[in-house]
Protein backbone atom coordinates (compact mmCIF):
# COMPACT_ATOMS: atom_id res chain seq x y z
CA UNK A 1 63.58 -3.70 -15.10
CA UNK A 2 60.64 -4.21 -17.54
CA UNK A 3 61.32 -0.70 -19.22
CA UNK A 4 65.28 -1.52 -19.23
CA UNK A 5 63.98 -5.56 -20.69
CA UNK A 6 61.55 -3.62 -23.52
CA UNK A 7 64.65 -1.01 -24.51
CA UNK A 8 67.10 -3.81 -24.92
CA UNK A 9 64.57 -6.09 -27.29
CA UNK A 10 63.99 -2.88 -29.63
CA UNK A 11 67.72 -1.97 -29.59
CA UNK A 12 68.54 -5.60 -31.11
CA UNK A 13 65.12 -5.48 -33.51
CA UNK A 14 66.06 -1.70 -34.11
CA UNK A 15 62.29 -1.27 -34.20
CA UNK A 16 62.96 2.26 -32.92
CA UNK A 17 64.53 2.91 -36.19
CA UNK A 18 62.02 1.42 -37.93
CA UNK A 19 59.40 4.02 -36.45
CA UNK A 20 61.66 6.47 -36.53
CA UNK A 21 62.32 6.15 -40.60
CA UNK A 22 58.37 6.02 -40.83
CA UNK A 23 58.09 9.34 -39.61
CA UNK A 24 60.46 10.74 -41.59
CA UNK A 25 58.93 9.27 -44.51
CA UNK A 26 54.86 10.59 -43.29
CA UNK A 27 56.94 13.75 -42.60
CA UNK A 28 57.71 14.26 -45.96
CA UNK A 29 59.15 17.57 -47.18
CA UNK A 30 59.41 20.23 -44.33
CA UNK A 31 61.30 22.97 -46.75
CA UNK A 32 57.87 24.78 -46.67
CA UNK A 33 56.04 23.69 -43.21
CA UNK A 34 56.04 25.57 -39.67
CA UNK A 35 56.40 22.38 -37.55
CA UNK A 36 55.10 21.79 -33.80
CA UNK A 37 57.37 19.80 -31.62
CA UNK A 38 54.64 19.07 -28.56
CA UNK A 39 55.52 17.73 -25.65
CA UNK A 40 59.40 17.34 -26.56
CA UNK A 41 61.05 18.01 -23.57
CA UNK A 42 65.10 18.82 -23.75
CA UNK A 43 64.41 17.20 -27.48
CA UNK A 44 63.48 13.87 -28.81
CA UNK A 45 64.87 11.58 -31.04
CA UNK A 46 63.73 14.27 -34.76
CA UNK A 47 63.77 17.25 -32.82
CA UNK A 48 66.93 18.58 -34.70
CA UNK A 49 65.50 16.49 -37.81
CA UNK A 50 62.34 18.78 -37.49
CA UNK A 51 64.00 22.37 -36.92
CA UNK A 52 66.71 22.00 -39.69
CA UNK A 53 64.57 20.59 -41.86
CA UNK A 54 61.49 22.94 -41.59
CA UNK A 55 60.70 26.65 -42.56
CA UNK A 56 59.94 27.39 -38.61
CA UNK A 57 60.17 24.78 -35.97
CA UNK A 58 58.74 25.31 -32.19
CA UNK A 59 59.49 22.71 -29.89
CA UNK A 60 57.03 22.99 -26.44
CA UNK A 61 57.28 21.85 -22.85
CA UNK A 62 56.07 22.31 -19.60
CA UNK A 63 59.91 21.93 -18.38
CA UNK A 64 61.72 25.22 -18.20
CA UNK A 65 64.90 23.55 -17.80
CA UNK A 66 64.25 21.02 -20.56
CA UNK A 67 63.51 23.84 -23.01
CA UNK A 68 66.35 25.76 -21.95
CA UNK A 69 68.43 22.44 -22.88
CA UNK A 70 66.69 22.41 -26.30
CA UNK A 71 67.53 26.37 -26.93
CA UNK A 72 70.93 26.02 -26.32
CA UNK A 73 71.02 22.75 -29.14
CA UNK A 74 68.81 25.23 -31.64
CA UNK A 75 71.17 28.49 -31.24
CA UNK A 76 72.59 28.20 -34.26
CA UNK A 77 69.30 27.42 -36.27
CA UNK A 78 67.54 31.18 -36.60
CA UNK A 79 64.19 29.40 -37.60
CA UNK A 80 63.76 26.86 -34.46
CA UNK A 81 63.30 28.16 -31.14
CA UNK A 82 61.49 26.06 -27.52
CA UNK A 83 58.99 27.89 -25.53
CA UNK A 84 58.09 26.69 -21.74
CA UNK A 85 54.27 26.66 -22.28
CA UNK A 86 50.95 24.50 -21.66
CA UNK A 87 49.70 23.40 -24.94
CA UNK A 88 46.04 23.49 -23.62
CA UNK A 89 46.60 27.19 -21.91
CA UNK A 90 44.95 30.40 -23.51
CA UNK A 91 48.68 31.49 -23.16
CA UNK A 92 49.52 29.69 -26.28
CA UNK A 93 48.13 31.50 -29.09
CA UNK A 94 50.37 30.37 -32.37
CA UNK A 95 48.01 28.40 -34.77
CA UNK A 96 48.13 26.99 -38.77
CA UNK A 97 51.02 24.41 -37.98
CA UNK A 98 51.47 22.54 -41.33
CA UNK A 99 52.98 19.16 -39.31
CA UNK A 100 52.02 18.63 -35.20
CA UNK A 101 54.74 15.92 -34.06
CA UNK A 102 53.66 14.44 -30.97
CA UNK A 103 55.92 11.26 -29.74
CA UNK A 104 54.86 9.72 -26.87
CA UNK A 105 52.88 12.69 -25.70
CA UNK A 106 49.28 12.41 -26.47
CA UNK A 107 48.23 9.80 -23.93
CA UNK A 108 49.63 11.96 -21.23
CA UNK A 109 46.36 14.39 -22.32
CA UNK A 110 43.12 13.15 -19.51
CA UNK A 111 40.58 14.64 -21.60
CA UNK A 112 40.27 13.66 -25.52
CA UNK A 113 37.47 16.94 -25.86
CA UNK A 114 40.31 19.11 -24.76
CA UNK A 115 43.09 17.51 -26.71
CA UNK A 116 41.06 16.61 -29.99
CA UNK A 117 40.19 20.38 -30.28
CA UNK A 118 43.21 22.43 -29.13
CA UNK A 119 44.78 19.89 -31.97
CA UNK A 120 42.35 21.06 -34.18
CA UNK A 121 42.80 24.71 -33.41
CA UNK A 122 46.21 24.51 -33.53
CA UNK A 123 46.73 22.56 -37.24
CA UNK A 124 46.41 23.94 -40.45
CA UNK A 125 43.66 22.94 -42.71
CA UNK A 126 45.52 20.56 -44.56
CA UNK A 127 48.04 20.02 -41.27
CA UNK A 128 49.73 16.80 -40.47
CA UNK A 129 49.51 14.94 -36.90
CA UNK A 130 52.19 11.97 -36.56
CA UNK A 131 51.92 10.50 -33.24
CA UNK A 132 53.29 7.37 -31.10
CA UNK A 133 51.64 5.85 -27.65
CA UNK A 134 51.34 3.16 -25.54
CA UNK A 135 48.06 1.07 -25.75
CA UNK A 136 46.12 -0.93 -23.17
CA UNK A 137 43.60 -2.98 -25.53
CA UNK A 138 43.93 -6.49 -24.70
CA UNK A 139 43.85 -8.38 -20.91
CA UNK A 140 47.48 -9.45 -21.26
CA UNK A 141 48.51 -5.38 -21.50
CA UNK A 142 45.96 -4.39 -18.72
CA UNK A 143 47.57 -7.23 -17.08
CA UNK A 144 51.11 -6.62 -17.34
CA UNK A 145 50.59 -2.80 -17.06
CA UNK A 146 49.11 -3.48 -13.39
CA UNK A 147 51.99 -5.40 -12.06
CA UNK A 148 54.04 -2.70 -13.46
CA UNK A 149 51.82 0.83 -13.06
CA UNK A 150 52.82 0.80 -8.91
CA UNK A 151 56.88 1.46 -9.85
CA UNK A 152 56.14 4.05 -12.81
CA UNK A 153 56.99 7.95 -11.97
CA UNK A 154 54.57 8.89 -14.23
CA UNK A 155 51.70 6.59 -13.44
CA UNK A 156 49.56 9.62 -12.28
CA UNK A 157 49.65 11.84 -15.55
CA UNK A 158 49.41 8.95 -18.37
CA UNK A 159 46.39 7.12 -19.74
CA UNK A 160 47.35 4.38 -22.50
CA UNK A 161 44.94 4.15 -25.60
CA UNK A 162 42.01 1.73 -25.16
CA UNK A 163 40.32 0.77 -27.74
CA UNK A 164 37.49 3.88 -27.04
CA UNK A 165 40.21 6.05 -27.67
CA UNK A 166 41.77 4.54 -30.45
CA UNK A 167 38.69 4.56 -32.53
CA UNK A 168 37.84 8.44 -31.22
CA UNK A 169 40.57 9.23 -33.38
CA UNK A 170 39.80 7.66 -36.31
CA UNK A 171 36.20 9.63 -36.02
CA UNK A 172 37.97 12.89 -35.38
CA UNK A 173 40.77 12.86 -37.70
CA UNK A 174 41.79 10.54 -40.91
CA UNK A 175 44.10 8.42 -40.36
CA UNK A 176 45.66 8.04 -43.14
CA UNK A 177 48.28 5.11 -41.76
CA UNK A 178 48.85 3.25 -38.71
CA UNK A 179 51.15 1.31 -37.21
CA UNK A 180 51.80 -0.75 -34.14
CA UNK A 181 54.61 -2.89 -32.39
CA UNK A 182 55.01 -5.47 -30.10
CA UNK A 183 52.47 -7.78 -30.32
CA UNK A 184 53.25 -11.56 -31.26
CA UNK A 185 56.38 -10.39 -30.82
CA UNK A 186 55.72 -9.07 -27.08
CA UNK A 187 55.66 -12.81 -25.75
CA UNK A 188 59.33 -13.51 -27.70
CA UNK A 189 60.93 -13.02 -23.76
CA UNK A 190 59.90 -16.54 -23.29
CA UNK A 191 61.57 -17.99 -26.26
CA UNK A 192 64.72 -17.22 -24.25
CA UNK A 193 63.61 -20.58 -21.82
CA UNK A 194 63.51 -22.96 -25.57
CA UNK A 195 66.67 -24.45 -26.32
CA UNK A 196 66.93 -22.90 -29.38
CA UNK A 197 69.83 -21.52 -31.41
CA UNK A 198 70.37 -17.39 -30.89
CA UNK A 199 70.06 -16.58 -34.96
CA UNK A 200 67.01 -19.18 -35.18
CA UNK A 201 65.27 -17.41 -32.29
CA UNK A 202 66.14 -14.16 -33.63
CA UNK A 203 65.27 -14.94 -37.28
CA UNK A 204 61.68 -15.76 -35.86
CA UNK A 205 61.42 -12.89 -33.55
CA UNK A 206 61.85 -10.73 -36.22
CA UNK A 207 59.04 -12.55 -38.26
CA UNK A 208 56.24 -11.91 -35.44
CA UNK A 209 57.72 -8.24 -35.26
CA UNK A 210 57.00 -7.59 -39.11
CA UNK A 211 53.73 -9.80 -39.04
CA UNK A 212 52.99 -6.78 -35.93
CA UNK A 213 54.02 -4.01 -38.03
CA UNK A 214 52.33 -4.84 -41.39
CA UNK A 215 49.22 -6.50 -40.23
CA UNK A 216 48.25 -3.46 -37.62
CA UNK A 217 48.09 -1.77 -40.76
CA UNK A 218 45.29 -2.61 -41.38
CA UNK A 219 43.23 -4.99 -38.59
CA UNK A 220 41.99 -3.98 -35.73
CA UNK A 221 42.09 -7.28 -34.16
CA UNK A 222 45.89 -7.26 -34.56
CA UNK A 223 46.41 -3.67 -33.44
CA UNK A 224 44.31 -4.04 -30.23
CA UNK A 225 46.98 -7.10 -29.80
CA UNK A 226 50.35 -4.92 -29.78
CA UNK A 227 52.06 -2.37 -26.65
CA UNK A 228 52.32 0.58 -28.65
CA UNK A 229 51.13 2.63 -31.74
CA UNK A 230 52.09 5.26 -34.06
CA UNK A 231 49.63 7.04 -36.59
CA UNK A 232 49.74 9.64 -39.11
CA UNK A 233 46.80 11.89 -39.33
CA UNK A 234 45.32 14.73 -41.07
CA UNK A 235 42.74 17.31 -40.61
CA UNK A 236 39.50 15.84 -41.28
CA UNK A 237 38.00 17.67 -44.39
């Protein structure tokens, strides 16, 4: 219901779009790049952006059937190919990936020491690392998430970013932009009980959604506020 509530509110904000067309633009040109797709299961939403853009494209999973999904949609692309394979295993042994694209993957990772260097391993020295996860900063999320966590499939293999792990990244890698939504705009479900006009309640929604997206820019305070947050990183000179 809540999931189903959350996908409906970023349809009609197309905020998925939004972060969507950010990535494209942090991903810049891929003419030149060899491109890791972690954690993308039978393909997300720039997996076939990613392998027909870029010189070589590897999408990973620990889902045999998902990656056998994702081979059949890159048969026809002779630089992009899926492997079935742990990203933390000795097992995978490519390395110097120009762009790491990791949506909605890296808070399923328990340990940051593992993660932050198999990432590092695995990137080039000038590699990119575009990301997007949930976050559990503020009472209201750890809140909400609670009532929630006992109905979630995957509440045994995820751990949201807190606030340690947000800043562990910025000390291992720099970020060089950020972004985060649902914050004011979170609370906009209750507007709904107002007897207000649909385009007047939309108008505003879409207010405390940019206020969200431009001011977790840059403050903490604002970022720690929202459900979820995307960042663009590079190797750490």
């Amino acid at each position: 219901m809540r999931n189903k509530l959350l996908s409906d509110f970023r349809k009609e904000l197309q905020i998925n779009e939004q972060v969507y067309e950010k990535h494209r633009t942090w991903l810049g040109d891929l003419s030149n790049k060899k491109v890791l797709d972690l954690g993308c299961y039978a393909g997300n939403h720039l997996s076939l952006y990613l392998a027909e853009n870029a010189k070589s494209y590897l999408g990973i999973d620990l889902s045999d059937k998902a990656i056998g999904q994702l081979n059949e949609r890159l048969k026809d692309l002779p630089s992009a190919k899926a492997e079935a394979v742990d990203f933390l295993s000795p097992e995978f042994k490519e390395t110097d990936f120009d762009v790491i694209y990791a949506y909605g993957v890296l808070h399923h990772f328990e340990s940051l020491d593992l993660l932050f260097g198999k990432l590092k391993e695995k990137l080039a020295k000038d590699g990119k690392l575009i990301s997007y996860d949930p976050l559990k900063t503020s009472w209201p999320l750890r809140i909400i998430r609670g009532i929630y966590r006992p109905f979630q499939s995957d509440a045994d293999w995820e751990w949201p970013f807190s606030k340690k792990t947000v800043r562990r990244f910025h000390n291992e890698f720099k970020v060089v932009e950020r972004r985060a939504i649902l914050g004011s705009s979170k609370w906009a479900f209750f507007l709904n009980i107002l007897p207000m006009g649909a385009t007047k309640k939309m108008n505003y929604i879409k207010k405390l959604h940019q206020k969200d997206w431009e001011q977790s820019k840059t403050s903490d305070r604002h970022l720690y506020k929202c459900m979820h947050l995307t960042m663009f990183m590079e190797q750490n000179a």
